[in-house]
Protein backbone atom coordinates (compact mmCIF):
# COMPACT_ATOMS: atom_id res chain seq x y z
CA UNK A 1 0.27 -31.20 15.69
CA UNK A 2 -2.38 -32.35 12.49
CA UNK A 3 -1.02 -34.86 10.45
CA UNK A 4 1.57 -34.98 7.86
CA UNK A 5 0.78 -37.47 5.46
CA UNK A 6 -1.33 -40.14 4.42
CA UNK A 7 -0.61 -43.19 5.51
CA UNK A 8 -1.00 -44.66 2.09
CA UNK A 9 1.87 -46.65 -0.45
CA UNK A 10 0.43 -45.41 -3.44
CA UNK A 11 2.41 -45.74 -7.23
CA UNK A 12 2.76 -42.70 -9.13
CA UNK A 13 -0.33 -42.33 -11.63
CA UNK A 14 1.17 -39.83 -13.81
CA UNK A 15 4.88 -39.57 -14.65
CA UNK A 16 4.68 -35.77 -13.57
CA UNK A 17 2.78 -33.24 -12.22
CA UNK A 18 2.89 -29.14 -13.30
CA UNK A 19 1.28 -26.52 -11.57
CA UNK A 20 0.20 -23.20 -12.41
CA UNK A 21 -1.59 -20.69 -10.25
CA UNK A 22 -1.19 -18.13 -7.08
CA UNK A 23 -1.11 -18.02 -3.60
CA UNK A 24 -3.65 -21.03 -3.38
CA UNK A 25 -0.87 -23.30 -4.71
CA UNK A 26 2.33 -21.31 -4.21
CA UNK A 27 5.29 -23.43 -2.43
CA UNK A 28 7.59 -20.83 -2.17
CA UNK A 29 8.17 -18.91 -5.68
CA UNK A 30 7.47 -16.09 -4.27
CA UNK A 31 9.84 -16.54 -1.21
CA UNK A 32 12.88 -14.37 -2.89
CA UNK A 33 10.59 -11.80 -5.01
CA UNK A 34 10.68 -8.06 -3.19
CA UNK A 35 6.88 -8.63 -1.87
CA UNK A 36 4.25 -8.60 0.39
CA UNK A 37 2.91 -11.72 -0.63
CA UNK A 38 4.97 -13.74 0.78
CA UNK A 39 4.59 -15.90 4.03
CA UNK A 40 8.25 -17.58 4.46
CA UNK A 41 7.59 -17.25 8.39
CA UNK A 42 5.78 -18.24 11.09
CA UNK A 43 2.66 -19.19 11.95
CA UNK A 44 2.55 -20.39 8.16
CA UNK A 45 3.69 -23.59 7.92
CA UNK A 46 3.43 -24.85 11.51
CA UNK A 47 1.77 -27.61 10.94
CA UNK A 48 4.80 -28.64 7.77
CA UNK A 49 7.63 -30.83 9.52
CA UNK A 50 9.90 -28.34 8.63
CA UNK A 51 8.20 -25.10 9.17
CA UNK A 52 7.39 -21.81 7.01
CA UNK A 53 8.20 -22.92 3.49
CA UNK A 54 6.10 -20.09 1.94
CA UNK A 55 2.76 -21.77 1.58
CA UNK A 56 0.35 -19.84 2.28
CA UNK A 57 -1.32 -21.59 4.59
CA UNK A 58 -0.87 -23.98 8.22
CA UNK A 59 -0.04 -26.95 6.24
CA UNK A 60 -0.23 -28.62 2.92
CA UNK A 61 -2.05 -26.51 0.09
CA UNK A 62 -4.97 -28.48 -2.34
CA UNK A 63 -2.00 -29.07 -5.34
CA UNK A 64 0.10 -30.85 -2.41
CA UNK A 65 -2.66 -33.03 -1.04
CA UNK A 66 -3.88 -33.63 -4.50
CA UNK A 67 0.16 -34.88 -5.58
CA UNK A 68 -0.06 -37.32 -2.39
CA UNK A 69 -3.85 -38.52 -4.14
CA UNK A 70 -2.01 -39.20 -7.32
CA UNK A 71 0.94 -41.06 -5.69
CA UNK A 72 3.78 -38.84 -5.21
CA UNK A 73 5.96 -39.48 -2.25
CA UNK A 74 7.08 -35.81 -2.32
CA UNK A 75 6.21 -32.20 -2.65
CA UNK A 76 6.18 -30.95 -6.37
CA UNK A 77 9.41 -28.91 -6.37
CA UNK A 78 8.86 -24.75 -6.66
CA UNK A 79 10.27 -23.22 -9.88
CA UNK A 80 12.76 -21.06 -7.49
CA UNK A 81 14.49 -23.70 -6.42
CA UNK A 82 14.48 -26.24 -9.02
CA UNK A 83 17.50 -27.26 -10.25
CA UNK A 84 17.61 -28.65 -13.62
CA UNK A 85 18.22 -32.34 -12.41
CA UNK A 86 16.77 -35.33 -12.99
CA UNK A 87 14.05 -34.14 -10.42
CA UNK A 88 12.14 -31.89 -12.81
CA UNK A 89 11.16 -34.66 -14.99
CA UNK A 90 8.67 -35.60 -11.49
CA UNK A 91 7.34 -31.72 -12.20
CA UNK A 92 7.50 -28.45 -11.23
CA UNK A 93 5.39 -26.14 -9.03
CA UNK A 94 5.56 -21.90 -10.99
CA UNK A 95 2.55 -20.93 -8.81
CA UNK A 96 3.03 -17.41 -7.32
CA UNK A 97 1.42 -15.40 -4.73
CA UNK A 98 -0.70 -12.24 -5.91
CA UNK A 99 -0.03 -13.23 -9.45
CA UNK A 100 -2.89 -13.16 -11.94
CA UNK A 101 -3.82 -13.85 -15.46
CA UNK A 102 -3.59 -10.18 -16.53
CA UNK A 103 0.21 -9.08 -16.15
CA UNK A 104 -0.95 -5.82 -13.69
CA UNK A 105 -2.65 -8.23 -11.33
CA UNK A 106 -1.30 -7.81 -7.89
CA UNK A 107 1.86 -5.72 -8.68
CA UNK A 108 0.34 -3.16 -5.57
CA UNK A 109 1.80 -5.68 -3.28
CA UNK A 110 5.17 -5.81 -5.12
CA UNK A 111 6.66 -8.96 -7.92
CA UNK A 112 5.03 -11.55 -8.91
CA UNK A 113 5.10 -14.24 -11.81
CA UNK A 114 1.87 -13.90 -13.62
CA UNK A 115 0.56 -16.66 -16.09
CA UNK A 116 2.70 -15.49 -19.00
CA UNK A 117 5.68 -15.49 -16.89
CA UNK A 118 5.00 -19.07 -15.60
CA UNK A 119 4.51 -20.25 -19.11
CA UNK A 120 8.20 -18.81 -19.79
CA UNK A 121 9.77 -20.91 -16.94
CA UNK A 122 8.10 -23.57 -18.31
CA UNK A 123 9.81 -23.43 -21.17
CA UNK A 124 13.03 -23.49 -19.29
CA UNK A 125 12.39 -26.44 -17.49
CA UNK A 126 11.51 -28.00 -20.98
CA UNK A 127 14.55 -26.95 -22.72
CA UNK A 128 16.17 -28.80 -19.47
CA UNK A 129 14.14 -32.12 -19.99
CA UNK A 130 15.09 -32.18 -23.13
CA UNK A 131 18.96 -32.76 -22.49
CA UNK A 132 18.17 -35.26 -19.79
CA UNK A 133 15.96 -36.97 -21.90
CA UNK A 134 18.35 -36.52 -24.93
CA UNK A 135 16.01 -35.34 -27.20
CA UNK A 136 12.52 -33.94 -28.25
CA UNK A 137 10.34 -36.88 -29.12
CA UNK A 138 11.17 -38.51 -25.56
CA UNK A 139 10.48 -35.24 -23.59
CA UNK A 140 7.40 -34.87 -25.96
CA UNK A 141 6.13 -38.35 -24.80
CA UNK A 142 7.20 -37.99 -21.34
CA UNK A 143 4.68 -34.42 -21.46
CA UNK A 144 1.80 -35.79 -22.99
CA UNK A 145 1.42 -38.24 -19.77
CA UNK A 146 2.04 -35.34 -17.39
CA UNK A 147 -1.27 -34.02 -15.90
CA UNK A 148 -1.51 -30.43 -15.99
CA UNK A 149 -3.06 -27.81 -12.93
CA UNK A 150 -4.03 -24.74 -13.61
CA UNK A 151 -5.56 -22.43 -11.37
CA UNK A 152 -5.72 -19.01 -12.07
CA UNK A 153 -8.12 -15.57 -11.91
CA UNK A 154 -9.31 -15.15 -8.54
CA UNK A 155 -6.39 -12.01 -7.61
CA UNK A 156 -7.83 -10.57 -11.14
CA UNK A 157 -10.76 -10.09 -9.01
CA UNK A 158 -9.14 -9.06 -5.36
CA UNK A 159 -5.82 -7.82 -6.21
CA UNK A 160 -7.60 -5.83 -9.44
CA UNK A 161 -10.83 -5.34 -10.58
CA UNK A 162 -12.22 -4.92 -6.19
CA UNK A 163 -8.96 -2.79 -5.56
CA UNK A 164 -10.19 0.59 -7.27
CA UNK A 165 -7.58 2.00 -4.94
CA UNK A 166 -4.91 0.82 -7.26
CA UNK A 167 -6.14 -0.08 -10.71
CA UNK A 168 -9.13 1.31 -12.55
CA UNK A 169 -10.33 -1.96 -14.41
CA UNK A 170 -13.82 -1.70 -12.74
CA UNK A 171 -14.21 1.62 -13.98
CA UNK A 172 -13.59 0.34 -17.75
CA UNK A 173 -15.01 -2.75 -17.93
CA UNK A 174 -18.48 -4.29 -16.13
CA UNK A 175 -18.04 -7.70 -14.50
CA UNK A 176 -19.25 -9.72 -17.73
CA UNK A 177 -16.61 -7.51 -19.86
CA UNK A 178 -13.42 -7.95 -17.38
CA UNK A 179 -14.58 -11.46 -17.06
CA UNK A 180 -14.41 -11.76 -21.57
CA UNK A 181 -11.14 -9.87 -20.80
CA UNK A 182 -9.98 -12.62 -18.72
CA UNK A 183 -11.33 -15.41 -20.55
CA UNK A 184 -9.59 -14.57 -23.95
CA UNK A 185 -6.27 -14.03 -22.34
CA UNK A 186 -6.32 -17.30 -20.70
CA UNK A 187 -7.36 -18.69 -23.75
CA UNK A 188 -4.31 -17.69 -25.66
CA UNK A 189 -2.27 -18.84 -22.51
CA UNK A 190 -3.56 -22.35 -22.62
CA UNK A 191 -3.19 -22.86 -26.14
CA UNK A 192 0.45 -22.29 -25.62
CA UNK A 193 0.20 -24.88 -22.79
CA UNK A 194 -1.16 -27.06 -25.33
CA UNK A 195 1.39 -26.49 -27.92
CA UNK A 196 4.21 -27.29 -25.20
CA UNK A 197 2.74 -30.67 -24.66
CA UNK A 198 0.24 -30.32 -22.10
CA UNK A 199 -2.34 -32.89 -22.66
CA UNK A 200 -4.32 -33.65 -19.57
CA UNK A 201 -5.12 -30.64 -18.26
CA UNK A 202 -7.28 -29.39 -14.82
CA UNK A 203 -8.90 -25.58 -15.13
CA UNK A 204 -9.52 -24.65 -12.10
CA UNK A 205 -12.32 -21.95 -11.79
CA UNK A 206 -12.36 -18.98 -8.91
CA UNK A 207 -13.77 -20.07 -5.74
CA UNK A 208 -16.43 -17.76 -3.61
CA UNK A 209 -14.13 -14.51 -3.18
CA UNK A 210 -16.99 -12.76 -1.58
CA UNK A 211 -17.44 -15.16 1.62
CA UNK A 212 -13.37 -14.73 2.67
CA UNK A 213 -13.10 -12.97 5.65
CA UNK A 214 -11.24 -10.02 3.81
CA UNK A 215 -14.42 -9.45 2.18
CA UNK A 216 -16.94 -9.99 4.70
CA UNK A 217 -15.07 -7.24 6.87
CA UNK A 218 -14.13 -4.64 3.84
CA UNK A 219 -17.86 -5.11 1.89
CA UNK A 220 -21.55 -4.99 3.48
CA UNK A 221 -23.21 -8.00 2.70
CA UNK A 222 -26.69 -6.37 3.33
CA UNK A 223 -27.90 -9.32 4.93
CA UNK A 224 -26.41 -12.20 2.83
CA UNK A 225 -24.15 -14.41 3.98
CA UNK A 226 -21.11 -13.35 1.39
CA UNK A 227 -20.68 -10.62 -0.50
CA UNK A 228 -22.99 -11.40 -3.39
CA UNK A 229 -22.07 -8.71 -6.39
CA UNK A 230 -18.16 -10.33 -5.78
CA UNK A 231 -19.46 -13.98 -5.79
CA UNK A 232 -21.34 -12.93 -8.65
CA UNK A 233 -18.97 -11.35 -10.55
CA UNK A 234 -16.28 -14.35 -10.73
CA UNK A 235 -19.57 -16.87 -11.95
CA UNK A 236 -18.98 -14.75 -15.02
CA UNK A 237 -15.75 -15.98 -15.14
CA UNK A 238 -16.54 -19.59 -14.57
CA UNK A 239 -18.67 -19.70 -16.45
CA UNK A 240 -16.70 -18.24 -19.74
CA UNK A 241 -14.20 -20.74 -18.39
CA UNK A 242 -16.56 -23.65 -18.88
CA UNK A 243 -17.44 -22.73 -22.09
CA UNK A 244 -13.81 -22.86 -22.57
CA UNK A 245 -12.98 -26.65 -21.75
CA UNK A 246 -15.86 -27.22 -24.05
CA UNK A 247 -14.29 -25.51 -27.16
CA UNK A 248 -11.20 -26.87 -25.98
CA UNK A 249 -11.71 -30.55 -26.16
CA UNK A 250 -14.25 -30.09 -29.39
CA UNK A 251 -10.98 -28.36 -31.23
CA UNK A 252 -8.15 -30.92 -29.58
CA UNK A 253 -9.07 -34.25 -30.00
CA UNK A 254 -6.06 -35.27 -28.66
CA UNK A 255 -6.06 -33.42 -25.46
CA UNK A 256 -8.38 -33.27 -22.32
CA UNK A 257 -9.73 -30.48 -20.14
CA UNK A 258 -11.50 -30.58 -17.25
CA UNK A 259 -12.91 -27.93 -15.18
CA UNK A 260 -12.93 -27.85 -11.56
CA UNK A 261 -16.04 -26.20 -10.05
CA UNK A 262 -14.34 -24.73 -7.09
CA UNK A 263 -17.06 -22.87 -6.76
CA UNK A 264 -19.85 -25.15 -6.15
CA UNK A 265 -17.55 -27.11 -3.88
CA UNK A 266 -17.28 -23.89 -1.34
CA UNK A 267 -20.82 -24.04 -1.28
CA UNK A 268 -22.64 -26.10 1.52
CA UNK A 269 -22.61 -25.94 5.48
CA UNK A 270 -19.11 -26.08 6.65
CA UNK A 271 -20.73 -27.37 9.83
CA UNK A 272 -21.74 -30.57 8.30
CA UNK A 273 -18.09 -31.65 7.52
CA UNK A 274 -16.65 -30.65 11.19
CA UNK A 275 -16.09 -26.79 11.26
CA UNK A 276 -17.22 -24.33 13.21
CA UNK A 277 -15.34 -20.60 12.32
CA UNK A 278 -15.50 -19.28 8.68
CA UNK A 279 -16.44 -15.83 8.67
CA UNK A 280 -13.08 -15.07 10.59
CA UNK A 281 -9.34 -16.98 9.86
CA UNK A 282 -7.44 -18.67 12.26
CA UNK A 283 -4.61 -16.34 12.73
CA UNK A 284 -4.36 -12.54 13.70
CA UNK A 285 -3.76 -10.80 10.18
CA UNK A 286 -1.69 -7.67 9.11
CA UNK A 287 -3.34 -4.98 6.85
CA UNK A 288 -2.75 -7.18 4.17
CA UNK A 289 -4.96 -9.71 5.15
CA UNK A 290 -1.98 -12.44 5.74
CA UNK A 291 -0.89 -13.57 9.48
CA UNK A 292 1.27 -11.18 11.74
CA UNK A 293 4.48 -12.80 11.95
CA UNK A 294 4.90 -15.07 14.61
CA UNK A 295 1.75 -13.82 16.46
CA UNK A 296 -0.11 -17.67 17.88
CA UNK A 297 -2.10 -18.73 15.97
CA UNK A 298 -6.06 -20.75 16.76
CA UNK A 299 -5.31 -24.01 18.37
CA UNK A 300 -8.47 -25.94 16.78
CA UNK A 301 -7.05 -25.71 13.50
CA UNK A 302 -9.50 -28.28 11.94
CA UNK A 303 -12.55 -26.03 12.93
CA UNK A 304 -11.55 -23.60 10.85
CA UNK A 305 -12.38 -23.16 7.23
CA UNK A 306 -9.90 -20.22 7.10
CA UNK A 307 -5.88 -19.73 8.08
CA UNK A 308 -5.43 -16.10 7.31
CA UNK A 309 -7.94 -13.64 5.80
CA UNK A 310 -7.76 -15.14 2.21
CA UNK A 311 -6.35 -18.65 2.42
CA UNK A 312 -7.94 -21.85 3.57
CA UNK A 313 -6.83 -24.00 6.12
CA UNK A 314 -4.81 -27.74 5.44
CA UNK A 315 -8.33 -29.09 7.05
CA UNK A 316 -10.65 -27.95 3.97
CA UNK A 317 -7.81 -28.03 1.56
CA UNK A 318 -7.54 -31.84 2.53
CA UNK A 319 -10.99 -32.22 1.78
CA UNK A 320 -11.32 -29.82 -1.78
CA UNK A 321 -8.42 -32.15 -2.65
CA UNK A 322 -10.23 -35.66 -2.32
CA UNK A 323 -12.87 -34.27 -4.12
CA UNK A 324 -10.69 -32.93 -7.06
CA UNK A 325 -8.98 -35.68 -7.39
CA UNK A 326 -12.85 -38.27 -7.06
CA UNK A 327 -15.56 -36.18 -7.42
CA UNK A 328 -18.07 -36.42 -4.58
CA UNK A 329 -20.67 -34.52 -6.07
CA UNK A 330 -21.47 -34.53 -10.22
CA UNK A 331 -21.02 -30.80 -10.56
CA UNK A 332 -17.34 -30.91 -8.96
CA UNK A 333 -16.00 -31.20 -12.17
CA UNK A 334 -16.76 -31.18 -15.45
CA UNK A 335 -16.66 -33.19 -18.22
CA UNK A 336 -14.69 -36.01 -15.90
CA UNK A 337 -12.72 -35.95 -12.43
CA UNK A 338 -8.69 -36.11 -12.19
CA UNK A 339 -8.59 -39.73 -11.08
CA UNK A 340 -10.19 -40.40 -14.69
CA UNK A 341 -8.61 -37.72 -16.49
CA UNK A 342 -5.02 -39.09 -15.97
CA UNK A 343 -6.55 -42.59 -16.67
CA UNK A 344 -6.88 -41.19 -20.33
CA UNK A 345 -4.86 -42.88 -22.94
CA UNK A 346 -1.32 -41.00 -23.53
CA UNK A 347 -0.21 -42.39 -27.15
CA UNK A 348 -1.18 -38.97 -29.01
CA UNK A 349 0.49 -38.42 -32.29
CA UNK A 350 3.01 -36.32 -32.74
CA UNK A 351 2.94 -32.49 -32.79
């Protein structure tokens, strides 16, 4: 059994944490949706004290670790079963498995709650602050201080634009096009984050798609590593998105954006930080790409860089985490790191 939890007493450095995203940060919003993204069942989640909660992964996902980083003594509640108590003032978790910024994104596999749809429950859980609170300007204040994840775009690319099977994006647009298609959708999106309150906010950009071990068994890599025209495709993306948190902070002087480089950080030898498998996950995996239900799973859990065919492993989610949260290397994120991000000042004038 890997460990649980740090073994740290930490305060909480924000007020509240919110989460947007997919299957990299999903908690279980996805558990009651009529889908095949979902993972409420063994092996996923046998390395969580209680089980399958419908993580998609052994253990703790990145927004989990990087709550524990930031203080919290407990999960970040889903949306699905949040219940309008006191609790949600601590946050709430909307991320969904499959989902997508564009609306079509992943619907091949059955519901999901895209970006637009997490921005609605949003608003539900605000219209719920605001009568614990007791009215706007507190839940406003209480907002501001909040730090915002977002992490989006990456099943635009797999469950969409590399799934020609099911939606003909790639045949309309070239990468640099879908990837302007993206951008200016998200664009909107955040601005509407922004208008709800969000102040400190995390962009997370799309990881290396092309070196998951769904890729490196449906693509030939013609003697690369990864599967470059993939890898190259999303660095379109990322780097539209950068532009982004530029424009962003040059136009909201009383907000911050970061971006998190999440693909530079799954760049380097995984050897040198302890693992040995991660062209292949640790568990068997259903034509999906996600683990056959309660089929064993790898017993050297930490060697692996991969859990199913998609998702990492707790072991390299612990350590994207620590370096989201203090950046190890100058280009993990950009213009600042979360730990100094929520260190920002929180008195912003009023909307």
């Amino acid at each position: 059994m890997q460990q649980q939890h740090y073994c740290v007493k930490a305060e909480e450095q924000v007020p509240c944490f919110f989460i947007f995203g997919d299957s990299l940060a999903d908690s279980g919003n996805n558990n009651r949706l009529a889908t095949l993204a979902k993972v409420n069942y063994s092996p996923y989640g046998i390395d969580m004290p209680s089980g399958p909660t419908g993580r998609f992964t052994n253990g703790r996902t990145t927004v989990d670790i990087l709550g524990e980083l930031l203080g919290f003594t407990h999960f970040i509640q889903p949306f699905a079963t949040a219940d309008g108590t006191n609790n949600i003032l601590d946050g709430v978790n909307y991320a969904s498995g499959s989902a997508g910024i564009l609306e079509e994104t992943g619907r091949h596999l059955g519901e999901n709650v895209y970006f637009f749809r997490q921005l609605q429950n949003h608003r539900i859980v605000m219209s719920q602050m605001g009568e614990i609170l007791g009215n706007k300007e507190l839940r406003r204040r209480h907002l501001n201080k909040c730090l915002y994840w977002v992490g989006l775009g990456s099943n635009d690319y797999i469950n969409n634009y590399y799934s020609p099977q099911f939606y003909n994006s790639s045949k309309i647009y070239t990468p640099e096009q879908f990837a302007s298609l993206l951008i200016e959708q998200y664009r909107r999106r955040i601005l509407k984050l922004y208008k709800y309150g969000a102040r400190k906010v995390a962009l997370a950009g799309i990881g290396r798609i092309g070196c998951t071990p769904n890729s490196l068994s449906l693509h030939n890599t013609n003697g690369s590593a990864c599967v470059d025209h993939m890898n190259n495709a999303v660095e379109f993306f990322n780097v539209k998105l950068l532009t982004l948190v530029d424009q962003l902070n040059t136009n909201l002087t009383d907000a911050k954006f970061i971006y998190i480089n999440s693909y530079g950080m799954g760049g380097g030898d995984p050897t040198a930080v302890g693992f040995k498998y991660w062209k292949v996950g640790c568990c068997a995996v259903n034509k999906v790409g996600q683990c056959v239900p309660s089929e064993k799973p790898c017993e050297n859990r930490r060697e692996y860089v991969f859990w199913d065919s998609f998702h990492p492993t707790e072991a390299l989610n612990k350590i994207t985490a620590s370096r989201i949260y203090s950046a190890f290397d100058l280009s993990d994120s950009y213009p600042m790191d979360v730990n100094q991000l929520i260190q920002m000042p929180s008195d912003f004038s009023p909307l």
